[in-house]
PDB file of N, CA and C in Angstrom:
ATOM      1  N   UNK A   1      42.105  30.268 -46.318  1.00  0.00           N
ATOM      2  CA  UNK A   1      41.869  29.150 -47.206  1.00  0.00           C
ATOM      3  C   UNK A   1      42.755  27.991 -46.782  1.00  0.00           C
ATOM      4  N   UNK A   2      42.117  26.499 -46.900  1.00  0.00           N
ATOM      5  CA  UNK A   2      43.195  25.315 -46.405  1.00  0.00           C
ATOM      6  C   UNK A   2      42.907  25.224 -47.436  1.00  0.00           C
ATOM      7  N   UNK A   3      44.560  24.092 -47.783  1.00  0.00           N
ATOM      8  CA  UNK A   3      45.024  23.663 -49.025  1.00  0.00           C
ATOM      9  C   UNK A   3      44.972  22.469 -49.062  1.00  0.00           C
ATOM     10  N   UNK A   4      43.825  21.445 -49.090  1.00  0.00           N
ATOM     11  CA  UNK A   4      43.618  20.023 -48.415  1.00  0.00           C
ATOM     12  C   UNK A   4      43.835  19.217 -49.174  1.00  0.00           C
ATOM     13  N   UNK A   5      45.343  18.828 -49.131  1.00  0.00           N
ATOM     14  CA  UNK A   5      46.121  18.308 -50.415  1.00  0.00           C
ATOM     15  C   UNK A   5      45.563  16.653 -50.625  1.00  0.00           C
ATOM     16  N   UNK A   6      45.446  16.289 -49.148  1.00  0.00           N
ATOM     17  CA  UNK A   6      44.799  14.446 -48.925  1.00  0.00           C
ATOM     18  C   UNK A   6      43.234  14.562 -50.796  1.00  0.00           C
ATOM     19  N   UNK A   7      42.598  15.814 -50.126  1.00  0.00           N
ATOM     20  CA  UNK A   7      41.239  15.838 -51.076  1.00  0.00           C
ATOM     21  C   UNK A   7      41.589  16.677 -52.325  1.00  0.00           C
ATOM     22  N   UNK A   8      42.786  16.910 -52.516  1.00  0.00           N
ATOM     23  CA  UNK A   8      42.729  17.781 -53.803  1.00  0.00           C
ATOM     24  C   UNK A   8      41.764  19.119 -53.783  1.00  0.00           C
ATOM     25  N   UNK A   9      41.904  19.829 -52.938  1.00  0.00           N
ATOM     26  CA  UNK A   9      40.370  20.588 -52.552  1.00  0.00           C
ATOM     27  C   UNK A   9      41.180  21.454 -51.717  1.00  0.00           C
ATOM     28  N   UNK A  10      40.510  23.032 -52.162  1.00  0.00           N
ATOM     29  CA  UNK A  10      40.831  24.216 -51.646  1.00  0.00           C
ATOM     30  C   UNK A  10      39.209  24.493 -50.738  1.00  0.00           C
ATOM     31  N   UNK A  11      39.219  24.507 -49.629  1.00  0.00           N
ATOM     32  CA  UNK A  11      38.428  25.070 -48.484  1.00  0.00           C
ATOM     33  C   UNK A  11      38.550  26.131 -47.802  1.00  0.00           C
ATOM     34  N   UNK A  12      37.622  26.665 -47.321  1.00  0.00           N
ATOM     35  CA  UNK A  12      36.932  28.075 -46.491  1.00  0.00           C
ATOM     36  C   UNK A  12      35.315  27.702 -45.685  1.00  0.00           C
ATOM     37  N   UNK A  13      35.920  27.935 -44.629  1.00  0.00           N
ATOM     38  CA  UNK A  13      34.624  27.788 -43.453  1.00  0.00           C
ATOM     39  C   UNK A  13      33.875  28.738 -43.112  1.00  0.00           C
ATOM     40  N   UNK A  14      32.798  29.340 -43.641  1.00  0.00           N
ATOM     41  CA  UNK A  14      31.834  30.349 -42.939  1.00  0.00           C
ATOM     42  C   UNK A  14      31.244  30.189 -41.808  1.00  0.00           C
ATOM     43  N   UNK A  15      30.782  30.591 -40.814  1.00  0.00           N
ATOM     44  CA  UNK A  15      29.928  30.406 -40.027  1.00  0.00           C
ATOM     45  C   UNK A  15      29.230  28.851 -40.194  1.00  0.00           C
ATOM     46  N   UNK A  16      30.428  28.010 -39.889  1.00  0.00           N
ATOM     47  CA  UNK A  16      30.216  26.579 -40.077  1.00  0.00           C
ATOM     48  C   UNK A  16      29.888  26.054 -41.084  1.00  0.00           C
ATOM     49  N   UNK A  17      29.667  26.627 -42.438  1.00  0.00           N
ATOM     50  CA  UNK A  17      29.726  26.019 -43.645  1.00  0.00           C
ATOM     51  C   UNK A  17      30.615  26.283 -44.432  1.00  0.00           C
ATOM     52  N   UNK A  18      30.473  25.097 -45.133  1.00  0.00           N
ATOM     53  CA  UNK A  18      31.860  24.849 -46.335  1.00  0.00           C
ATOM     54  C   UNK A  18      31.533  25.253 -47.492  1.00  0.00           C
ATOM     55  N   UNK A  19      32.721  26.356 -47.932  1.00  0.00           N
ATOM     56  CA  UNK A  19      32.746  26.287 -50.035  1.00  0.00           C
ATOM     57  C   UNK A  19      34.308  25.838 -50.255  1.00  0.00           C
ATOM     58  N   UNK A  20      33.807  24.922 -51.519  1.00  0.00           N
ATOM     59  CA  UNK A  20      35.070  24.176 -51.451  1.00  0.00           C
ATOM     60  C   UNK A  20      35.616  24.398 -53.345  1.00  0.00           C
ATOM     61  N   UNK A  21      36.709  24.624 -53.508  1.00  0.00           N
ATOM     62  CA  UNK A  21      36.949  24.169 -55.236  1.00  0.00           C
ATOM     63  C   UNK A  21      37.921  22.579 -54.941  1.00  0.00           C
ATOM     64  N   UNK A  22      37.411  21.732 -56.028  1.00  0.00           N
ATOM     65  CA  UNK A  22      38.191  20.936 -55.798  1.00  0.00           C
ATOM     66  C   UNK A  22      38.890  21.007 -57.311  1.00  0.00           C
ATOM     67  N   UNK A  23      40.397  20.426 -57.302  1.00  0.00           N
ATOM     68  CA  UNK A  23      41.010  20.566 -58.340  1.00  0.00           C
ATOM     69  C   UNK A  23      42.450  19.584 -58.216  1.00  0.00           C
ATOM     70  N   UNK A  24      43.167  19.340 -59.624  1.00  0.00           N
ATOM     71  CA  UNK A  24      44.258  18.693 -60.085  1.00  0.00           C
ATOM     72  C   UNK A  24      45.587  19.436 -60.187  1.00  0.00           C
ATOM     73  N   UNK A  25      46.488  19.214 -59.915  1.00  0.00           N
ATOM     74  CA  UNK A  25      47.963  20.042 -60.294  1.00  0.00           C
ATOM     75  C   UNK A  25      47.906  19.285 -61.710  1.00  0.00           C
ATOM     76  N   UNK A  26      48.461  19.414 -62.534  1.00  0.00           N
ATOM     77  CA  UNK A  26      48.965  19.592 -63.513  1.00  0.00           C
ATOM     78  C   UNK A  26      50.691  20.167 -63.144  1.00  0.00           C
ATOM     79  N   UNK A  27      51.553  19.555 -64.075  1.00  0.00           N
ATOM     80  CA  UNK A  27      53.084  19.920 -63.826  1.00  0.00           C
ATOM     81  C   UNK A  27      53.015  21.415 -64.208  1.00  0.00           C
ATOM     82  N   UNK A  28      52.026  22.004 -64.984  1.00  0.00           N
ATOM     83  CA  UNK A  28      52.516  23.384 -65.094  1.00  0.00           C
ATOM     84  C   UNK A  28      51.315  24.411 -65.257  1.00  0.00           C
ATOM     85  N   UNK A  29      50.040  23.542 -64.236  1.00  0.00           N
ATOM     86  CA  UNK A  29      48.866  24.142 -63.940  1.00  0.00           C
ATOM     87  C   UNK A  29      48.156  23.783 -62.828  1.00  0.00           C
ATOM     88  N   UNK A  30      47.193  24.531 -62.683  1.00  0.00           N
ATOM     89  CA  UNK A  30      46.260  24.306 -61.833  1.00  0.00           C
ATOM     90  C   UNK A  30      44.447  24.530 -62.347  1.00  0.00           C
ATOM     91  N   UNK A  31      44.283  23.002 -62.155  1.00  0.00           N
ATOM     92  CA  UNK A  31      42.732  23.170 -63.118  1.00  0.00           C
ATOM     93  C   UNK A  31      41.873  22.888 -61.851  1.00  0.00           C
ATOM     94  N   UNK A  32      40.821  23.602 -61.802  1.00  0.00           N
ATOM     95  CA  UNK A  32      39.959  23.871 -61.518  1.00  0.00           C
ATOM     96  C   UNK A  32      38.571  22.711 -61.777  1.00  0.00           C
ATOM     97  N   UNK A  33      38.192  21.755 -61.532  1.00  0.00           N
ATOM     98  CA  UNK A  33      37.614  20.893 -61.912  1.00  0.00           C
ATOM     99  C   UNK A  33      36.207  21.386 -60.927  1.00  0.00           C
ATOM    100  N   UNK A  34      35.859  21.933 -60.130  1.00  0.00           N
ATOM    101  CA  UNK A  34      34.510  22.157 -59.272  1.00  0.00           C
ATOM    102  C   UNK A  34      34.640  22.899 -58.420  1.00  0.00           C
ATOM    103  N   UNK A  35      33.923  24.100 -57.930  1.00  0.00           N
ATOM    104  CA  UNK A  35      33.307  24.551 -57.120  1.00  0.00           C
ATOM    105  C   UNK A  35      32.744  24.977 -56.386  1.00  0.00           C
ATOM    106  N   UNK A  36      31.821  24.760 -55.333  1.00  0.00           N
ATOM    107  CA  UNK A  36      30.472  24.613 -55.302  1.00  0.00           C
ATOM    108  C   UNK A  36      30.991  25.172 -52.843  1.00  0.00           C
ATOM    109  N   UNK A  37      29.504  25.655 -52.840  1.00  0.00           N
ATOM    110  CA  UNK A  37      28.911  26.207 -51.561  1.00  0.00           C
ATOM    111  C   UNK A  37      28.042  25.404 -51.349  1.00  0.00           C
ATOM    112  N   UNK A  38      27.572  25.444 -49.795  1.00  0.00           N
ATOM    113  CA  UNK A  38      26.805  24.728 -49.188  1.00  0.00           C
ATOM    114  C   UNK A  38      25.841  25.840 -49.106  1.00  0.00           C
ATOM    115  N   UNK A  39      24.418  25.325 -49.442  1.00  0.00           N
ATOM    116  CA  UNK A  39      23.236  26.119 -49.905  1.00  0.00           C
ATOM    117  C   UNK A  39      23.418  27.208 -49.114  1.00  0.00           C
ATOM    118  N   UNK A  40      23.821  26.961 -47.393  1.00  0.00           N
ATOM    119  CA  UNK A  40      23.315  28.595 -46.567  1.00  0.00           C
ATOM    120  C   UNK A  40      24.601  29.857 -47.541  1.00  0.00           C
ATOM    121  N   UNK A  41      25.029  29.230 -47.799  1.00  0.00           N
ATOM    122  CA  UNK A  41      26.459  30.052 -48.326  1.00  0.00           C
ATOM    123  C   UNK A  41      26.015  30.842 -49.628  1.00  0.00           C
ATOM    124  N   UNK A  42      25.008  29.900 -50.379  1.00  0.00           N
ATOM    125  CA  UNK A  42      25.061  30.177 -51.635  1.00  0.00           C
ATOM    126  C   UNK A  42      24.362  31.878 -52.073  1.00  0.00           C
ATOM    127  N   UNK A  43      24.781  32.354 -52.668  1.00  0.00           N
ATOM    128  CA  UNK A  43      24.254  34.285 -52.429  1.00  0.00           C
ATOM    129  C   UNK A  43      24.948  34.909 -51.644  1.00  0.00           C
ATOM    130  N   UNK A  44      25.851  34.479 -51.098  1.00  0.00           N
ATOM    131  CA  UNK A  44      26.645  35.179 -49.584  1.00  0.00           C
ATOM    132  C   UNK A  44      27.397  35.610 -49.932  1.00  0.00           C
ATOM    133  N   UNK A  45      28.296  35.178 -51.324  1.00  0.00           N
ATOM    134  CA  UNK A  45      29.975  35.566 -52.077  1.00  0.00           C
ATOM    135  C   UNK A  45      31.088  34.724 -51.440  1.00  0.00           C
ATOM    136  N   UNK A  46      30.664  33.675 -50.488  1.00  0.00           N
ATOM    137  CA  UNK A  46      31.402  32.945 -50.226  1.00  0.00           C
ATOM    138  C   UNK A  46      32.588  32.258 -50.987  1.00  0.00           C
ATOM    139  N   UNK A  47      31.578  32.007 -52.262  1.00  0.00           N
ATOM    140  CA  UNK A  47      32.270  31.686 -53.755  1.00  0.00           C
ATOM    141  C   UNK A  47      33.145  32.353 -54.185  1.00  0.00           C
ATOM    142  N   UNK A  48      32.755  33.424 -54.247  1.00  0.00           N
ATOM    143  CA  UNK A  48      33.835  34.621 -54.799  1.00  0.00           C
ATOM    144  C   UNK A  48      35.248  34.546 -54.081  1.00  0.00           C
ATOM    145  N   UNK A  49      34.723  35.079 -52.392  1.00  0.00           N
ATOM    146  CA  UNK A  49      35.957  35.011 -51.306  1.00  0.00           C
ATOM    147  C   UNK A  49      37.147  33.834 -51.580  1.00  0.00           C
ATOM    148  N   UNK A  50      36.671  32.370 -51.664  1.00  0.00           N
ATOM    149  CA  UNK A  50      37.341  31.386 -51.931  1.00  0.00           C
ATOM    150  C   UNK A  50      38.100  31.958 -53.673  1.00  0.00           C
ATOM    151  N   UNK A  51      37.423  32.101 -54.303  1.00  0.00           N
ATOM    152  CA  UNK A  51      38.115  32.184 -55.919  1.00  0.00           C
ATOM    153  C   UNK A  51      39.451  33.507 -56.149  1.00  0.00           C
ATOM    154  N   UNK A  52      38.988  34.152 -54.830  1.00  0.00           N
ATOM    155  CA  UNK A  52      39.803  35.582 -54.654  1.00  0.00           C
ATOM    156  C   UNK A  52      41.124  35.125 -53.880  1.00  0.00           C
ATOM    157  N   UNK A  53      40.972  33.953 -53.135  1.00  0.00           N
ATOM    158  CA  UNK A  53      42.341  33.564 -52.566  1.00  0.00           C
ATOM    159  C   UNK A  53      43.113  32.240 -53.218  1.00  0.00           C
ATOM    160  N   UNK A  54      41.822  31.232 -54.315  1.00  0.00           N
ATOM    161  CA  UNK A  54      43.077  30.680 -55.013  1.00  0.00           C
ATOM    162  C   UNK A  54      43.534  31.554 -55.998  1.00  0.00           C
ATOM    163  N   UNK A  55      42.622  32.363 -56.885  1.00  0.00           N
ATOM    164  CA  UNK A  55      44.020  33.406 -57.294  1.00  0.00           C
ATOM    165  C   UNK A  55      45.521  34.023 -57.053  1.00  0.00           C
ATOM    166  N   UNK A  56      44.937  34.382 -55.665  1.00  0.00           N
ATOM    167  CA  UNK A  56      46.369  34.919 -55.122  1.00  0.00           C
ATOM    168  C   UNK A  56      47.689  34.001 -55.030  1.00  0.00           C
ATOM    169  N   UNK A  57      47.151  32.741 -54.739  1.00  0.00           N
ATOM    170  CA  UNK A  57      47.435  31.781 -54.468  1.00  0.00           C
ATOM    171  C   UNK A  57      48.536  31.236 -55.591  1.00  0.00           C
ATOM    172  N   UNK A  58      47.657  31.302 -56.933  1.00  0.00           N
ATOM    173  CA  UNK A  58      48.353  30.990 -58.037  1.00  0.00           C
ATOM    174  C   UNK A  58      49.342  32.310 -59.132  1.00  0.00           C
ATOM    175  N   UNK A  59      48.787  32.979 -58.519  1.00  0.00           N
ATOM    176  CA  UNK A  59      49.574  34.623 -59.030  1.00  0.00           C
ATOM    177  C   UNK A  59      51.326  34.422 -58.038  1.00  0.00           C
ATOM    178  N   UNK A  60      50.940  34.075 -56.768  1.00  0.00           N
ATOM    179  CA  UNK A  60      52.561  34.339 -56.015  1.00  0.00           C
ATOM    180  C   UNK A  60      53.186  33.128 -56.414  1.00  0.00           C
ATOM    181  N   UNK A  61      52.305  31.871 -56.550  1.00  0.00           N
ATOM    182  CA  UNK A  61      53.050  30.647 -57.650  1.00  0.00           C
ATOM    183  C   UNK A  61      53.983  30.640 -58.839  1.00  0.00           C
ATOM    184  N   UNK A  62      52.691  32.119 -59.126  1.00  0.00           N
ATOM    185  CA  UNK A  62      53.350  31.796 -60.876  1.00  0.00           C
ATOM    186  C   UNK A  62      52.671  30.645 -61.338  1.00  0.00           C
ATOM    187  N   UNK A  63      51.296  30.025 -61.175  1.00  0.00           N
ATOM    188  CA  UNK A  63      50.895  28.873 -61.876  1.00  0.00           C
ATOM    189  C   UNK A  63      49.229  29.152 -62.890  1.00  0.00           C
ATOM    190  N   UNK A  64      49.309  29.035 -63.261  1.00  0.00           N
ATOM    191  CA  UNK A  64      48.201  29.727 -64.390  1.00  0.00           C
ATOM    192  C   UNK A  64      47.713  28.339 -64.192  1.00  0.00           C
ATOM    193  N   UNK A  65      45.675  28.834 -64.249  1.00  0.00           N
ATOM    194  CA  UNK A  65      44.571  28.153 -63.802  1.00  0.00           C
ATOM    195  C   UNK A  65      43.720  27.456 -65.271  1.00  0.00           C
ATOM    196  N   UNK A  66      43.560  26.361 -64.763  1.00  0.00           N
ATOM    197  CA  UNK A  66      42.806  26.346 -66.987  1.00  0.00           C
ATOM    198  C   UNK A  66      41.257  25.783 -65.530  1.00  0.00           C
ATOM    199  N   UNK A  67      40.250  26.609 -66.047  1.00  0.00           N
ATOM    200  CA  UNK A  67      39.147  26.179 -65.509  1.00  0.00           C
ATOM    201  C   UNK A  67      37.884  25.419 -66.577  1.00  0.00           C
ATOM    202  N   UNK A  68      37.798  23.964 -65.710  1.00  0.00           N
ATOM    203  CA  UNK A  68      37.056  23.180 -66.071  1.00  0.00           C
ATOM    204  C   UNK A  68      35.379  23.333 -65.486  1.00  0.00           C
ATOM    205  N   UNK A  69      35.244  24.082 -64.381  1.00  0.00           N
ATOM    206  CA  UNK A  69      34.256  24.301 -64.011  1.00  0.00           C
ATOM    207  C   UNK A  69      33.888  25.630 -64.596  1.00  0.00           C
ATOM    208  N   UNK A  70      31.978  25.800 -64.760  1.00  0.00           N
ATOM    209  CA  UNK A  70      31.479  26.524 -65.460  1.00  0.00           C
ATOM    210  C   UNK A  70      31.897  28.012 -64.374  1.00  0.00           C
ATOM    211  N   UNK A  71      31.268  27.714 -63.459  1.00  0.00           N
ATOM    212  CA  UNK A  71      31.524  28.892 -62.514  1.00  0.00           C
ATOM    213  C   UNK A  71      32.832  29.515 -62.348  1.00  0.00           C
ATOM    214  N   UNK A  72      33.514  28.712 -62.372  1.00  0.00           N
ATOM    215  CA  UNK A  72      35.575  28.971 -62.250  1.00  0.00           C
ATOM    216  C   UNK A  72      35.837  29.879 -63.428  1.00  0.00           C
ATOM    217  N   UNK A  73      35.219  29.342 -64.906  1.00  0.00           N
ATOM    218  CA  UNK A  73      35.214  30.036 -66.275  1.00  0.00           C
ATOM    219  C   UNK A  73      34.794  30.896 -66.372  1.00  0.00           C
ATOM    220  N   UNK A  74      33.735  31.436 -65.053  1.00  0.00           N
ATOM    221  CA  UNK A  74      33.121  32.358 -66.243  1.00  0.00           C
ATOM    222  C   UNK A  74      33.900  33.556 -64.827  1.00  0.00           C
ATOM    223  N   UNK A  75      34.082  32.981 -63.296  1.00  0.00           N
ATOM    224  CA  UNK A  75      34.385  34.262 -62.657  1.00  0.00           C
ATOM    225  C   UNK A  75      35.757  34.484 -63.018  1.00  0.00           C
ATOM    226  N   UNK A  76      36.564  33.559 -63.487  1.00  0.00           N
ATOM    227  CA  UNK A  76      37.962  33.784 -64.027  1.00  0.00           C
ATOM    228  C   UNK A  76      37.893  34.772 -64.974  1.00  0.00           C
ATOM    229  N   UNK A  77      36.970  34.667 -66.038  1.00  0.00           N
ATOM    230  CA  UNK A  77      37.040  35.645 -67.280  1.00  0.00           C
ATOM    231  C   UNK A  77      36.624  37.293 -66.600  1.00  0.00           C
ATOM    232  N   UNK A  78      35.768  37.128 -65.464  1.00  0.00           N
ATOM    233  CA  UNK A  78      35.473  38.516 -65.288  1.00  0.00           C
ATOM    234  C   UNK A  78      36.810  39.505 -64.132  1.00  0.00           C
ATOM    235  N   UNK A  79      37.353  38.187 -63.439  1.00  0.00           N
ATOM    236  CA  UNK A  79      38.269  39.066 -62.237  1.00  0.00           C
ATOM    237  C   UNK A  79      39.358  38.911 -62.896  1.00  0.00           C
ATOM    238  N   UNK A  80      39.837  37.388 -63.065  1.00  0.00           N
ATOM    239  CA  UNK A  80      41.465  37.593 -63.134  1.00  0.00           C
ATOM    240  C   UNK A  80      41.692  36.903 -64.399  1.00  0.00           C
ATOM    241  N   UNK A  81      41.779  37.609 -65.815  1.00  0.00           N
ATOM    242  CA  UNK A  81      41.503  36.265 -67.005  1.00  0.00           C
ATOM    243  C   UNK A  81      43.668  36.465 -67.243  1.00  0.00           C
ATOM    244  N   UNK A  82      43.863  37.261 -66.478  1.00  0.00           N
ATOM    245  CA  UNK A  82      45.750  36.945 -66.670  1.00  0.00           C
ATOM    246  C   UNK A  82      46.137  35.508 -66.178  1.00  0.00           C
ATOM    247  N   UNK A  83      45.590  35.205 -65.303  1.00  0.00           N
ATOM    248  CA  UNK A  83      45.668  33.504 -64.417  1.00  0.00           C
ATOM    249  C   UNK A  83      45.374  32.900 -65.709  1.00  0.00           C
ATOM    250  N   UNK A  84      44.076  32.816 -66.213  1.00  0.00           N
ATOM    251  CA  UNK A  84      43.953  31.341 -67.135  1.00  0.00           C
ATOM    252  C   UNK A  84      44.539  31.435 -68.109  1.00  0.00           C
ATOM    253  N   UNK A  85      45.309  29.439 -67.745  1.00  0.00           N
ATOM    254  CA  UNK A  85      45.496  28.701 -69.054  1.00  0.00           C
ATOM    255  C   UNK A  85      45.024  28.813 -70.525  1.00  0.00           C
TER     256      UNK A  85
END
């Protein structure tokens, strides 16, 4: 996963396509504002893969996630609902 701080945006490259979350720090979060796969991706779990490493991401932080996106909400509630805000 790149941490593409210029775009506020967490990226992962598949077989030349992009799934991206883009999102805000917050002083004592990390929100989740979008995101979204590029159609060949979409059904692949590409989504997932990406959501499985900003977790980790925010678990070795210590920064708990408040998700604004529908998709972020609802895979947050099923894998990791200890992360959310």
């Amino acid at each position: 996963m790149i941490d593409n701080h210029a775009q506020c945006c967490f990226e992962q490259f598949e077989n030349g396509a992009r799934v991206f979350a883009r999102y805000r720090r917050d002083p004592m979060m990390l929100v989740l504002l979008h995101v979204e796969a590029e159609p060949v991706l979409r059904g692949t779990g590409a989504a997932d893969r990406l959501m499985r490493e900003i977790v980790q991401q925010a678990r070795d932080d210590r920064t708990p996630i408040r998700p604004l996106c529908g998709y972020a909400a609802a895979w947050l509630r099923r894998h990791a609902p200890d992360v959310i805000a």
